[in-house]
C-alpha atoms as a PDB file:
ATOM      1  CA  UNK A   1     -60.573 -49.419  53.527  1.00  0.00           C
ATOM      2  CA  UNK A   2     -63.666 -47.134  53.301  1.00  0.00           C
ATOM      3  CA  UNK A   3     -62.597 -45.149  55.921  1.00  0.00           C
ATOM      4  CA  UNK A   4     -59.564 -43.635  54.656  1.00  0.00           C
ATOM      5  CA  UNK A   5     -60.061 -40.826  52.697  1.00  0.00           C
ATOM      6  CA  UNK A   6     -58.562 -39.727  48.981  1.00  0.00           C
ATOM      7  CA  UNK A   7     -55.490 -37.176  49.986  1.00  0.00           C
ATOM      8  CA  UNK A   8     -55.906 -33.556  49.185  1.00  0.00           C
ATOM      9  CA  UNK A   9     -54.631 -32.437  45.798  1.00  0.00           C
ATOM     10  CA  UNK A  10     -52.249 -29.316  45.679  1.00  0.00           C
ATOM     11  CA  UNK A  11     -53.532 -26.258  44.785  1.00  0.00           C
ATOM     12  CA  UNK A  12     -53.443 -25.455  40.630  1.00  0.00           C
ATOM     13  CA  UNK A  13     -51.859 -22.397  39.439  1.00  0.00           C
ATOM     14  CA  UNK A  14     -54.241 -19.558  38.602  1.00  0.00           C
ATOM     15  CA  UNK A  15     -55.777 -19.817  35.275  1.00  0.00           C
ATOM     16  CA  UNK A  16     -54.580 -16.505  34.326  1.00  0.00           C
ATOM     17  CA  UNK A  17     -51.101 -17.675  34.335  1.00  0.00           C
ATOM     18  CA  UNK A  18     -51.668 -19.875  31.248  1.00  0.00           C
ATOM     19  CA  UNK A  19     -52.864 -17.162  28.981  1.00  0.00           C
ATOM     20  CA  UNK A  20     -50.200 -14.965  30.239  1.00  0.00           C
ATOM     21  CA  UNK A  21     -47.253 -17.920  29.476  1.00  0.00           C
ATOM     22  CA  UNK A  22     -48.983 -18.101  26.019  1.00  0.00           C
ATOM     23  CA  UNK A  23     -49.006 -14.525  25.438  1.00  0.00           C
ATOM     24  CA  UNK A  24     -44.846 -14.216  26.105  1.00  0.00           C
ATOM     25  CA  UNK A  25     -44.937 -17.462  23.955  1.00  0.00           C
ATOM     26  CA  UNK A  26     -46.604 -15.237  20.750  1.00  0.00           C
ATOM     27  CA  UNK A  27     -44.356 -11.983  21.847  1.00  0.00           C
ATOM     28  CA  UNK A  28     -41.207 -13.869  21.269  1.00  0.00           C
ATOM     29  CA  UNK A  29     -42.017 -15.405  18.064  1.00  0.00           C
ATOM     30  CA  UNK A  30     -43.160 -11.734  16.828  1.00  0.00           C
ATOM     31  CA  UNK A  31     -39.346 -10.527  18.009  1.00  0.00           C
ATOM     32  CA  UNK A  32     -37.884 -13.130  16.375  1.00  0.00           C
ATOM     33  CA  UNK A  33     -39.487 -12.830  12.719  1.00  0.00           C
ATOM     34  CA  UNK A  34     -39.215  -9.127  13.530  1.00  0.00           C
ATOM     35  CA  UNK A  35     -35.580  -9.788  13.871  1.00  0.00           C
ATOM     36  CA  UNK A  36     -34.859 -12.285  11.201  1.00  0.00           C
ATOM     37  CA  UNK A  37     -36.489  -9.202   8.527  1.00  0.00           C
ATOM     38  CA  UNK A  38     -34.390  -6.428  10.239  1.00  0.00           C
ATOM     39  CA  UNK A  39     -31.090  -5.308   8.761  1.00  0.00           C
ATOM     40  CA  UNK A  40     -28.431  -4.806  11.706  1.00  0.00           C
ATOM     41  CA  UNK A  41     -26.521  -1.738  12.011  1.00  0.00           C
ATOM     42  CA  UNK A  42     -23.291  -2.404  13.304  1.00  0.00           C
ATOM     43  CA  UNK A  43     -22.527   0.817  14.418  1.00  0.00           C
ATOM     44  CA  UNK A  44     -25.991   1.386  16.216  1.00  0.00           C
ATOM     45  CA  UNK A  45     -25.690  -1.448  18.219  1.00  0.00           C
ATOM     46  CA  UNK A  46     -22.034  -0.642  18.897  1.00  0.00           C
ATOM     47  CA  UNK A  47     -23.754   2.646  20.026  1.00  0.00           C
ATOM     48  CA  UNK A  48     -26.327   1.101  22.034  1.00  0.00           C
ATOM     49  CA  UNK A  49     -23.475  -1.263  23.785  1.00  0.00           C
ATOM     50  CA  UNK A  50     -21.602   1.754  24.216  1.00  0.00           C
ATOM     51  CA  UNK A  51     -24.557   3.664  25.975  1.00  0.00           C
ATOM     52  CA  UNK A  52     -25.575   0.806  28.360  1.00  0.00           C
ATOM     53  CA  UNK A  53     -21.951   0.112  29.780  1.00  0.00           C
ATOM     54  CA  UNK A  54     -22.054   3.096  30.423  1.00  0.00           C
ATOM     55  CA  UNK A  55     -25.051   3.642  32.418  1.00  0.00           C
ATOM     56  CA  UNK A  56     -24.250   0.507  34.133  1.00  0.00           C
ATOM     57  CA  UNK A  57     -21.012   2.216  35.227  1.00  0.00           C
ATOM     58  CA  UNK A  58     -18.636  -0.321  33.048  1.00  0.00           C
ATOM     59  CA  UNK A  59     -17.414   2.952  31.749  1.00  0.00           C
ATOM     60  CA  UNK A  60     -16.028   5.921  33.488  1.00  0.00           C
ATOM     61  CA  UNK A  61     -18.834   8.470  33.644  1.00  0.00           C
ATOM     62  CA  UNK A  62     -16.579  11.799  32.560  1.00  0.00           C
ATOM     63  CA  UNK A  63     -15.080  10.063  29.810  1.00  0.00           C
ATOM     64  CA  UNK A  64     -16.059  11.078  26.469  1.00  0.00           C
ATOM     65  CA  UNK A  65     -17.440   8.300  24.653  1.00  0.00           C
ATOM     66  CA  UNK A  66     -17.687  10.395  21.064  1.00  0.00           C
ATOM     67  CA  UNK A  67     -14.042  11.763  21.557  1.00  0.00           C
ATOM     68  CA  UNK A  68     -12.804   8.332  22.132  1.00  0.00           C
ATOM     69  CA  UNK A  69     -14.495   6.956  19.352  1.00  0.00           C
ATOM     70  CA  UNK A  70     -13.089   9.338  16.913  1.00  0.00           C
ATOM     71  CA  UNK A  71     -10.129   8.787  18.191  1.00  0.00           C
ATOM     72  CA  UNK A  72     -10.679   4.892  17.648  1.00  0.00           C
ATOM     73  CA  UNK A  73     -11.820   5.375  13.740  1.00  0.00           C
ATOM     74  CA  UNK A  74      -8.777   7.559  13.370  1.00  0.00           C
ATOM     75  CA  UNK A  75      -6.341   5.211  14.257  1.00  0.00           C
ATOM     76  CA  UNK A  76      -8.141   2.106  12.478  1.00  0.00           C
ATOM     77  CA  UNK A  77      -8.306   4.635   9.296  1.00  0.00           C
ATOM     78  CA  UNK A  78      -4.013   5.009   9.868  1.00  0.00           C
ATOM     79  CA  UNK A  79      -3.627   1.554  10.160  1.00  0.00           C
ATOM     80  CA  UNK A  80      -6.092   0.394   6.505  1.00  0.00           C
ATOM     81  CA  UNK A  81      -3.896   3.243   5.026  1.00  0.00           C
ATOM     82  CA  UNK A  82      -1.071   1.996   6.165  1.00  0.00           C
ATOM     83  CA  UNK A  83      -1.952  -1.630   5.031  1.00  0.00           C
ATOM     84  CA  UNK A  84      -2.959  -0.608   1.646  1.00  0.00           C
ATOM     85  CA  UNK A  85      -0.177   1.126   0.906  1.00  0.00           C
ATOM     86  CA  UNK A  86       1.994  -2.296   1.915  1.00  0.00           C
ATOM     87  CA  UNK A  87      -0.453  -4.417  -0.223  1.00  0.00           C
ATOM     88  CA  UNK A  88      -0.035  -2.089  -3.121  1.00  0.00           C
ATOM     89  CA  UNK A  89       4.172  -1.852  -3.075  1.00  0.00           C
ATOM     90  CA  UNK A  90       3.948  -5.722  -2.769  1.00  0.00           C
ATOM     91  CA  UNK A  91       1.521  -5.861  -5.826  1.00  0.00           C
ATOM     92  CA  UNK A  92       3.698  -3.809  -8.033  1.00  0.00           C
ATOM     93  CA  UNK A  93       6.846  -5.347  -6.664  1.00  0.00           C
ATOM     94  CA  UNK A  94       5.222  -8.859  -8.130  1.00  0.00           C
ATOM     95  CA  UNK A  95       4.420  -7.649 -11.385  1.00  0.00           C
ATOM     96  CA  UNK A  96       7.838  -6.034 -11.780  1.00  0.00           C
ATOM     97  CA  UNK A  97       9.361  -8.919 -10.547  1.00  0.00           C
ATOM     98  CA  UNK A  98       7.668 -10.985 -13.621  1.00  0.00           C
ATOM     99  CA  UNK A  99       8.898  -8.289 -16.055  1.00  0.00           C
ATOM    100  CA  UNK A 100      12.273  -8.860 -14.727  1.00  0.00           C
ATOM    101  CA  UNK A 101      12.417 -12.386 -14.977  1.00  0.00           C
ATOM    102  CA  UNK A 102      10.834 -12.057 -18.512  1.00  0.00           C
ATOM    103  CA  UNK A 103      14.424 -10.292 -19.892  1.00  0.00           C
ATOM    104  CA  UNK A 104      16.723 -12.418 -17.514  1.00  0.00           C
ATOM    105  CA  UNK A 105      16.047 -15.239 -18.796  1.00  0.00           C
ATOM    106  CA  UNK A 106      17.133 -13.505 -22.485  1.00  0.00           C
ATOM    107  CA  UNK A 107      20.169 -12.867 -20.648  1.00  0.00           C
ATOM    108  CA  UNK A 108      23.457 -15.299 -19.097  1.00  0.00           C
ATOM    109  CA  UNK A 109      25.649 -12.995 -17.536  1.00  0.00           C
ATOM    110  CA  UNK A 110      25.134 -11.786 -14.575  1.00  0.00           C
ATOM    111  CA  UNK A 111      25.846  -7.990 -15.128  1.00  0.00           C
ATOM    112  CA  UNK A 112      23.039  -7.617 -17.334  1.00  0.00           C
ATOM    113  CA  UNK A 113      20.281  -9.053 -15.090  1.00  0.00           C
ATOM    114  CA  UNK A 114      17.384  -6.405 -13.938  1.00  0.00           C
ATOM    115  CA  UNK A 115      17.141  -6.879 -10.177  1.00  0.00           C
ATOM    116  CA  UNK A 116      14.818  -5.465  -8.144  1.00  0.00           C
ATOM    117  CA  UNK A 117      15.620  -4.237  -4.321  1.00  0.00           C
ATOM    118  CA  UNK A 118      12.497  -3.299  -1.667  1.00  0.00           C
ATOM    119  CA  UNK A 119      12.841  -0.599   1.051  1.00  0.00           C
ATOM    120  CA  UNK A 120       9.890   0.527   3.576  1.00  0.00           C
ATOM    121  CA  UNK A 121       7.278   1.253   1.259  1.00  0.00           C
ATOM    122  CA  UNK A 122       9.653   1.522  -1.700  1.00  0.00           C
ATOM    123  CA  UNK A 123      11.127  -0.675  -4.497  1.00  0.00           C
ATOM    124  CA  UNK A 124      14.195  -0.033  -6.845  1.00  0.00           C
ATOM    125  CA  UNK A 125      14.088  -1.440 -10.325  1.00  0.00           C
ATOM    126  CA  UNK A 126      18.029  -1.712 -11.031  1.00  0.00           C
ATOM    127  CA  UNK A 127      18.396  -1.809 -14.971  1.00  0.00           C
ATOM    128  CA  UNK A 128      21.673  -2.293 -16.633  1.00  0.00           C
ATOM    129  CA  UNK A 129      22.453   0.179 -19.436  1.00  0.00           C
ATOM    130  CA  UNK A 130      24.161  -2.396 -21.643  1.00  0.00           C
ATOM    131  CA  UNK A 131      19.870  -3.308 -22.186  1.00  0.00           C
ATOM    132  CA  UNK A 132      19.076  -0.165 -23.173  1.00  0.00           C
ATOM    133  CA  UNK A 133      22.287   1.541 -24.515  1.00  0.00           C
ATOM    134  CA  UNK A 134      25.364   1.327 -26.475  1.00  0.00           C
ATOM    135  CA  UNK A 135      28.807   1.965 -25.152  1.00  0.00           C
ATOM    136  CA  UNK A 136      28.776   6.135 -24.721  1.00  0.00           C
ATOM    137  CA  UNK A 137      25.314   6.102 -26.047  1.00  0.00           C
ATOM    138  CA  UNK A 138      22.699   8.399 -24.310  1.00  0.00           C
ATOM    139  CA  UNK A 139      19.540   8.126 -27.014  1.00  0.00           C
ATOM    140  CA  UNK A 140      16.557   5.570 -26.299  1.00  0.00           C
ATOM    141  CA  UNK A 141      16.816   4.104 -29.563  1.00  0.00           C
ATOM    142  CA  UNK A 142      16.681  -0.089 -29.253  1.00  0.00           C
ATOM    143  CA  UNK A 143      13.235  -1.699 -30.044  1.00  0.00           C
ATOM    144  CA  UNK A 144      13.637  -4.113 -27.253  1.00  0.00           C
ATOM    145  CA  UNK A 145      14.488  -1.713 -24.843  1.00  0.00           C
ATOM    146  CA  UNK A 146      11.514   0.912 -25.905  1.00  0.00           C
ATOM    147  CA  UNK A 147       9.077  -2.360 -25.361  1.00  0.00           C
ATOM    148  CA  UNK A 148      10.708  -3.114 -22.241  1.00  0.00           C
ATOM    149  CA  UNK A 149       9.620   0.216 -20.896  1.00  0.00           C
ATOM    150  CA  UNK A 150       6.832  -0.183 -22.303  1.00  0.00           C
ATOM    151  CA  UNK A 151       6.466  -2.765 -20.437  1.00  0.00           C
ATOM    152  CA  UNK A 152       7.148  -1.215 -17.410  1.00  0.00           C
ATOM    153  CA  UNK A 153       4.771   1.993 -18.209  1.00  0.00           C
ATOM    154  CA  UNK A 154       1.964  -0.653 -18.407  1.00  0.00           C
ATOM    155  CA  UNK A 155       2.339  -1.974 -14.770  1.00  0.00           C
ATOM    156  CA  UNK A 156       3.003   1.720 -13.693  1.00  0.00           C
ATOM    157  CA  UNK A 157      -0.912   2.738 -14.850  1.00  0.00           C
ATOM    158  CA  UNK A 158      -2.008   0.834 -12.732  1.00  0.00           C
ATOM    159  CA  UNK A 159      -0.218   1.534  -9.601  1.00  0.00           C
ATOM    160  CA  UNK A 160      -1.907   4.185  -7.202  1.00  0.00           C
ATOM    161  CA  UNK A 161      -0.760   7.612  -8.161  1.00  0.00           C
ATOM    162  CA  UNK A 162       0.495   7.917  -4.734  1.00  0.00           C
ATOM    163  CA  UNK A 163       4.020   6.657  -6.194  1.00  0.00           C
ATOM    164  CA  UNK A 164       6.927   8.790  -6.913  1.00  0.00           C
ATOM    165  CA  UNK A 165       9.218   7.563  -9.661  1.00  0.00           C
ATOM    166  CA  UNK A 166      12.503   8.623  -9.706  1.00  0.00           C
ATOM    167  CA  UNK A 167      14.749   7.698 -12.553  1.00  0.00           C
ATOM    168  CA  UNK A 168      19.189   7.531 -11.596  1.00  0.00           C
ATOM    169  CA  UNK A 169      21.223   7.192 -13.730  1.00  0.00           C
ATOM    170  CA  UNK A 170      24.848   5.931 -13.223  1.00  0.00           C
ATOM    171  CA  UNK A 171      28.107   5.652 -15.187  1.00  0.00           C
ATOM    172  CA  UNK A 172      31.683   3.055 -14.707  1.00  0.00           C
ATOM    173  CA  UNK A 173      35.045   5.210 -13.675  1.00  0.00           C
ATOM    174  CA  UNK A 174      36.101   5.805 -16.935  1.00  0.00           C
ATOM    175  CA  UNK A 175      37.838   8.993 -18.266  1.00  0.00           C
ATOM    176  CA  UNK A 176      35.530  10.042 -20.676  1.00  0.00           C
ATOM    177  CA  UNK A 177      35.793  13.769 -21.792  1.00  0.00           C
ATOM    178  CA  UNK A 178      34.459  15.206 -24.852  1.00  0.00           C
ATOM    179  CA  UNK A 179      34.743  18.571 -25.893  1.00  0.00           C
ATOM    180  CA  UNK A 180      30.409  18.441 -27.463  1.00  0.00           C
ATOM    181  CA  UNK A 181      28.067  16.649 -25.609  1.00  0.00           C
ATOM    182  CA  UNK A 182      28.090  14.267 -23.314  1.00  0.00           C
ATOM    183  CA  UNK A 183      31.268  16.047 -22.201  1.00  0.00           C
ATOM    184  CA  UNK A 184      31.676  13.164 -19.278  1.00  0.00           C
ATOM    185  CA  UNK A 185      30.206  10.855 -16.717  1.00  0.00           C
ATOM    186  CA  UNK A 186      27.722  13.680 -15.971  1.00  0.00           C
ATOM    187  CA  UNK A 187      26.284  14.328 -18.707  1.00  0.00           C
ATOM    188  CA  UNK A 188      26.013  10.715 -20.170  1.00  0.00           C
ATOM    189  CA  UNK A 189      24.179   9.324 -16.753  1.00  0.00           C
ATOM    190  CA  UNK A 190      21.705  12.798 -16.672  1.00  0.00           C
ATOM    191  CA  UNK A 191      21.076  12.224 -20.602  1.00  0.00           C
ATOM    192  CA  UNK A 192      19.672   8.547 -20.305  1.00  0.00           C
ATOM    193  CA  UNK A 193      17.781   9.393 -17.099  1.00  0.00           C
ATOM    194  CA  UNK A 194      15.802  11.675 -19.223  1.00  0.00           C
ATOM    195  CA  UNK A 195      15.984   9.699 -21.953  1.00  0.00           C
ATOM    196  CA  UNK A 196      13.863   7.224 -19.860  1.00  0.00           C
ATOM    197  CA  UNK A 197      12.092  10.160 -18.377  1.00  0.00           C
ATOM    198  CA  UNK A 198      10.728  11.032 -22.230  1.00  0.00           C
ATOM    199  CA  UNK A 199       9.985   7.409 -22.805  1.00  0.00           C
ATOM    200  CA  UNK A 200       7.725   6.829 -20.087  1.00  0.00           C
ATOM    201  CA  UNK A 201       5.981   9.664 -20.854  1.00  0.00           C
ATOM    202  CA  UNK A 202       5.202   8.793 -24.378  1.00  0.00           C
ATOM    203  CA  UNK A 203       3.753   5.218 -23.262  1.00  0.00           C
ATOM    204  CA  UNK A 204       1.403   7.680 -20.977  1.00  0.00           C
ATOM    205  CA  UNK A 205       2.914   8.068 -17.726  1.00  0.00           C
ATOM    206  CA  UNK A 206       2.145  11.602 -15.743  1.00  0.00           C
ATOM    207  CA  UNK A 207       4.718  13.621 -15.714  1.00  0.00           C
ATOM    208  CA  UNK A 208       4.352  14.880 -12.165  1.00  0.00           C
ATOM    209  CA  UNK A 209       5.245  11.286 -11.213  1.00  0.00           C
ATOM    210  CA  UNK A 210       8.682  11.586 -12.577  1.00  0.00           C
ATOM    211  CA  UNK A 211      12.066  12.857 -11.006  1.00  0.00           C
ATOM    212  CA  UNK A 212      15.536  12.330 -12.739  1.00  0.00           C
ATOM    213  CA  UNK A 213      18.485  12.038 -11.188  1.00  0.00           C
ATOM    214  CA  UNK A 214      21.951  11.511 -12.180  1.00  0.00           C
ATOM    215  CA  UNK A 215      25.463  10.195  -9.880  1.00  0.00           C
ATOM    216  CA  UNK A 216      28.043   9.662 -12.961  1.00  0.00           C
ATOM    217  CA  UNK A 217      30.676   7.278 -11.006  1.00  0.00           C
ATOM    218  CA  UNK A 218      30.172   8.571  -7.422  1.00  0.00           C
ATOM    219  CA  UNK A 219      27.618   5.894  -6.572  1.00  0.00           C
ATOM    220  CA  UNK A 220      28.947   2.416  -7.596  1.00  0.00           C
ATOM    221  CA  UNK A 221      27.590  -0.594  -7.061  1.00  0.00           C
ATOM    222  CA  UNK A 222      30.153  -2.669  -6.867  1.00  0.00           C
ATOM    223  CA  UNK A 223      33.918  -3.244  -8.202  1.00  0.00           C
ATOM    224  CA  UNK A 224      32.529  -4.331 -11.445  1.00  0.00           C
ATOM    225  CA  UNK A 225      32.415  -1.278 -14.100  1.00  0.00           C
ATOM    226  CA  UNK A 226      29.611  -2.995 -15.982  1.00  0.00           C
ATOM    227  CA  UNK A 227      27.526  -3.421 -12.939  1.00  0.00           C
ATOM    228  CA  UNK A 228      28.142   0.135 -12.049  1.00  0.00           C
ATOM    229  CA  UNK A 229      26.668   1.147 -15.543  1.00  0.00           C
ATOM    230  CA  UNK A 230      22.896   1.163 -14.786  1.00  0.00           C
ATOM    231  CA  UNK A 231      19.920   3.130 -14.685  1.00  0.00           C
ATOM    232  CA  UNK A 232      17.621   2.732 -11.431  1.00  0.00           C
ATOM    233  CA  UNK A 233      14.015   3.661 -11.071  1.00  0.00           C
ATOM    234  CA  UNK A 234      13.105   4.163  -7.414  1.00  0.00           C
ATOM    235  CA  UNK A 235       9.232   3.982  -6.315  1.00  0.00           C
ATOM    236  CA  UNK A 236       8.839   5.596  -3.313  1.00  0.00           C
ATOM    237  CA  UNK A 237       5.376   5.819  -1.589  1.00  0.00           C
ATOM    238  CA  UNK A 238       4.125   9.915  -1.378  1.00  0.00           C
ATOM    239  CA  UNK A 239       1.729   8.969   1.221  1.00  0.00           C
ATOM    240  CA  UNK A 240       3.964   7.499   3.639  1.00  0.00           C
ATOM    241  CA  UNK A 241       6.102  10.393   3.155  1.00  0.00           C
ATOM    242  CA  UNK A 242       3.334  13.047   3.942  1.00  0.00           C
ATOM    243  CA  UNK A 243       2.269  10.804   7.345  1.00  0.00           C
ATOM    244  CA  UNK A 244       5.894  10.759   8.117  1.00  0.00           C
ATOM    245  CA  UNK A 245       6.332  14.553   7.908  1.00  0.00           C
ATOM    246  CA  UNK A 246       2.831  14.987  10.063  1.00  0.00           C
ATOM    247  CA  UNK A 247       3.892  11.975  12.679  1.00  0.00           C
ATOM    248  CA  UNK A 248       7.304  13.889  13.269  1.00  0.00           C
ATOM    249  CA  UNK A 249       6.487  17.193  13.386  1.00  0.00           C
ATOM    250  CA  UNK A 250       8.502  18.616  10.778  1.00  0.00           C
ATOM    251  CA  UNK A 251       8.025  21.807  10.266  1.00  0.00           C
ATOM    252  CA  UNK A 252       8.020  22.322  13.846  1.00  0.00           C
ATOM    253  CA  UNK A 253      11.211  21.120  14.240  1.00  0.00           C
ATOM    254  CA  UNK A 254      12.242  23.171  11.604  1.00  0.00           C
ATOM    255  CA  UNK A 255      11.266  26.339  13.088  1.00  0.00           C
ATOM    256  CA  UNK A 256      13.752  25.406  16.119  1.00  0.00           C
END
């Protein structure tokens, strides 16, 4: 037994090694409170992404990384645009809606219920004149109706100004002639639009908002004459209208 002899260890790793393990050891845990102090920059290190795919050759070397991106922000800036101005129609549809509801439920017939109609980045507030006039009648002159407006003019001042409010106003087929004024149809479905027109702007609406519009008989709604006796206000979104114009080329098409 005293013969054999003890086996030969394996060599140790260099001493250096240790220090050098605890030295990465202390570098990392500097990063890392370094990094849980910083603030990060989103766009910096989309940058810095950008910049190493790049030189990795993940991106096409001639391609121009600023142009693209510009071209990225421009499209993502369309879209939010576009997506506010859907969020805000749907906001002041709601509210409307609520107003509506508020004098329907005042009402049992039918032909004197205030509907409301949405478009692509419109809505149409459809208000029967029997709520807001008398029979011939073209003055504003019925409390309920001037707080109904009212109403209305509330909900307005706080929609974006990027709304265009046009006010139509319609008449039934009747033969009404007059020899003063209203002399007919005309006159009495102009009259009230602007009678609505004057009583928006007294409950502080901006009169650059506002467009009136009249049809007499020549738009009906349906076969019913006291359905076809309303006035409609129609919000229409300026904004989309001006993108529309630029998307389409317009006024280069015009000049064809």
């Amino acid at each position: 037994m005293a013969d054999k002899k003890c086996p030969e260890c394996p060599k140790c790793l260099p001493g250096w090694l240790v220090q050098f393990g605890d030295l990465m050891s202390l570098l990392l845990t500097f990063f890392i409170l370094l990094l849980s102090m910083a603030v990060m920059d989103k766009k910096k290190v989309e940058e810095y992404f950008e910049i190493m795919r790049k030189a990795m050759g993940f991106l096409d070397q001639t391609q121009d990384t600023v142009k693209r991106d510009e071209a990225t922000n421009t499209s993502r800036d369309a879209s939010n645009d576009g997506d506010s101005n859907a969020q805000d129609t749907q906001s002041a549809v709601e509210e409307m809606t609520q107003i509506a509801d508020e004098i329907n439920e005042q009402t049992s017939t039918m032909s004197e219920q205030v509907q409301i109609t949405e478009g692509n980045n419109e809505f149409t507030l459809d208000i029967p004149s029997s709520l807001m006039f008398g029979e011939g009648e073209y003055n504003l002159e019925n409390r309920s109706a001037k707080r109904f407006i009212s109403k209305i003019a509330r909900v307005i001042r706080t929609m974006p100004q990027t709304f265009d409010i046009e006010i139509i106003g319609h008449t039934d087929r009747s033969n009404f002639t007059n020899d003063t004024i209203p002399r007919d149809g005309w006159d009495i479905s102009a009259l009230r639009s602007i009678s609505v027109v004057k009583e928006l702007i007294r409950n502080r609406i901006d009169p650059s908002q506002l467009k009136v519009s009249a049809y007499s008989s020549y738009r009906p709604k349906s076969e019913n004459a006291a359905e076809n006796r309303r006035v409609e206000l129609r919000f229409v979104s300026s904004t989309e209208q001006k993108n529309i114009l630029e998307k389409e080329n317009f006024f280069d098409r015009l000049e064809q």
